[in-house]
Protein backbone atom coordinates (compact mmCIF):
# COMPACT_ATOMS: atom_id res chain seq x y z
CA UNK A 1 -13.24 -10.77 0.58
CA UNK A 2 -13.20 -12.60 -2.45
CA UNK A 3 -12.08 -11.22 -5.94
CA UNK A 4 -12.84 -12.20 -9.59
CA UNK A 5 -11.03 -10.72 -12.74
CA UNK A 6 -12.59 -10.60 -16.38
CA UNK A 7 -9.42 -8.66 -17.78
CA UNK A 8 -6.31 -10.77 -18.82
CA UNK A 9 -3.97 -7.92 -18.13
CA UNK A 10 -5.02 -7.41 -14.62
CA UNK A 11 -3.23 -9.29 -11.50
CA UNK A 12 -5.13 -9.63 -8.58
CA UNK A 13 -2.30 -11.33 -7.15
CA UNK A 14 0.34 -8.74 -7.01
CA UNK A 15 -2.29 -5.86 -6.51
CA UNK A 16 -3.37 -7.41 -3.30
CA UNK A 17 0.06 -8.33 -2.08
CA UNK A 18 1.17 -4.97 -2.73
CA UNK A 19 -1.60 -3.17 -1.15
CA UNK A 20 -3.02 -5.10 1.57
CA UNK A 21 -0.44 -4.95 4.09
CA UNK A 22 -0.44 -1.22 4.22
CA UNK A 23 -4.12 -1.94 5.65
CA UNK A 24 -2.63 -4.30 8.35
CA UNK A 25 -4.38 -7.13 6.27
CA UNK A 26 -3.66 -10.27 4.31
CA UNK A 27 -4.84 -11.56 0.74
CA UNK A 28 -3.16 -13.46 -2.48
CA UNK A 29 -3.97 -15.59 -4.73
CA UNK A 30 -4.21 -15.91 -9.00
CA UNK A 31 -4.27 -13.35 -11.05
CA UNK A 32 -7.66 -13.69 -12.40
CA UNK A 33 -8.97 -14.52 -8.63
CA UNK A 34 -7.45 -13.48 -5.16
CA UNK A 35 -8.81 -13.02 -1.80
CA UNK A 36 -7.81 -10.73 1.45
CA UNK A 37 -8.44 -10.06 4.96
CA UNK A 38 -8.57 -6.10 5.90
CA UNK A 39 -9.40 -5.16 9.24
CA UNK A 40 -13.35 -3.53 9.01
CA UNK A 41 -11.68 0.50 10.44
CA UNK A 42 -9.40 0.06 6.94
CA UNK A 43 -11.33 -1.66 4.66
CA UNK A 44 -13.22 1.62 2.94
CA UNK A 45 -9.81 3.43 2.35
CA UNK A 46 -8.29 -0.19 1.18
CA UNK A 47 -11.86 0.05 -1.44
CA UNK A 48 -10.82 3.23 -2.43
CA UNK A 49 -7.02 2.65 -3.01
CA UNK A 50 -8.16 -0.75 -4.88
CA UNK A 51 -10.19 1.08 -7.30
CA UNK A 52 -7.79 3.54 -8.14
CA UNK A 53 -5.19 0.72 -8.99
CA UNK A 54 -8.02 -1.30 -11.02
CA UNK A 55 -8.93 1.52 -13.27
CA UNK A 56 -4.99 2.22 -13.78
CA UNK A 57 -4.47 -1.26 -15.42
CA UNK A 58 -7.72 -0.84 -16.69
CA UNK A 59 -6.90 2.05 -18.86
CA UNK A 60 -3.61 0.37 -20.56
């Protein structure tokens, strides 16, 4: 997957470093734009634990 940022104060980078391999997957990049590799059984939990660390920096 590929990921795109419009807030400043949100890291793509380190939010996909720190939660991908707890999915078995890969990803990095920039903060403002990152991509990953998450195995297709994982990838709806990943979705769900993604969102939930997007709207926490979201809401700062």
């Amino acid at each position: 997957m590929s990921l795109r940022a419009v807030n400043r104060g949100l890291d793509l980078n380190v939010i996909l470093r720190e939660l991908v391999p707890k999915y078995g997957g890969t990803g990095g990049g920039h903060p403002l734009a990152a991509g990953a590799r998450v195995p297709r059984e994982a990838f709806i939990e990943f979705l769900m634990d993604l969102a939930e660390r997007v709207s926490m920096v979201s809401k700062d």
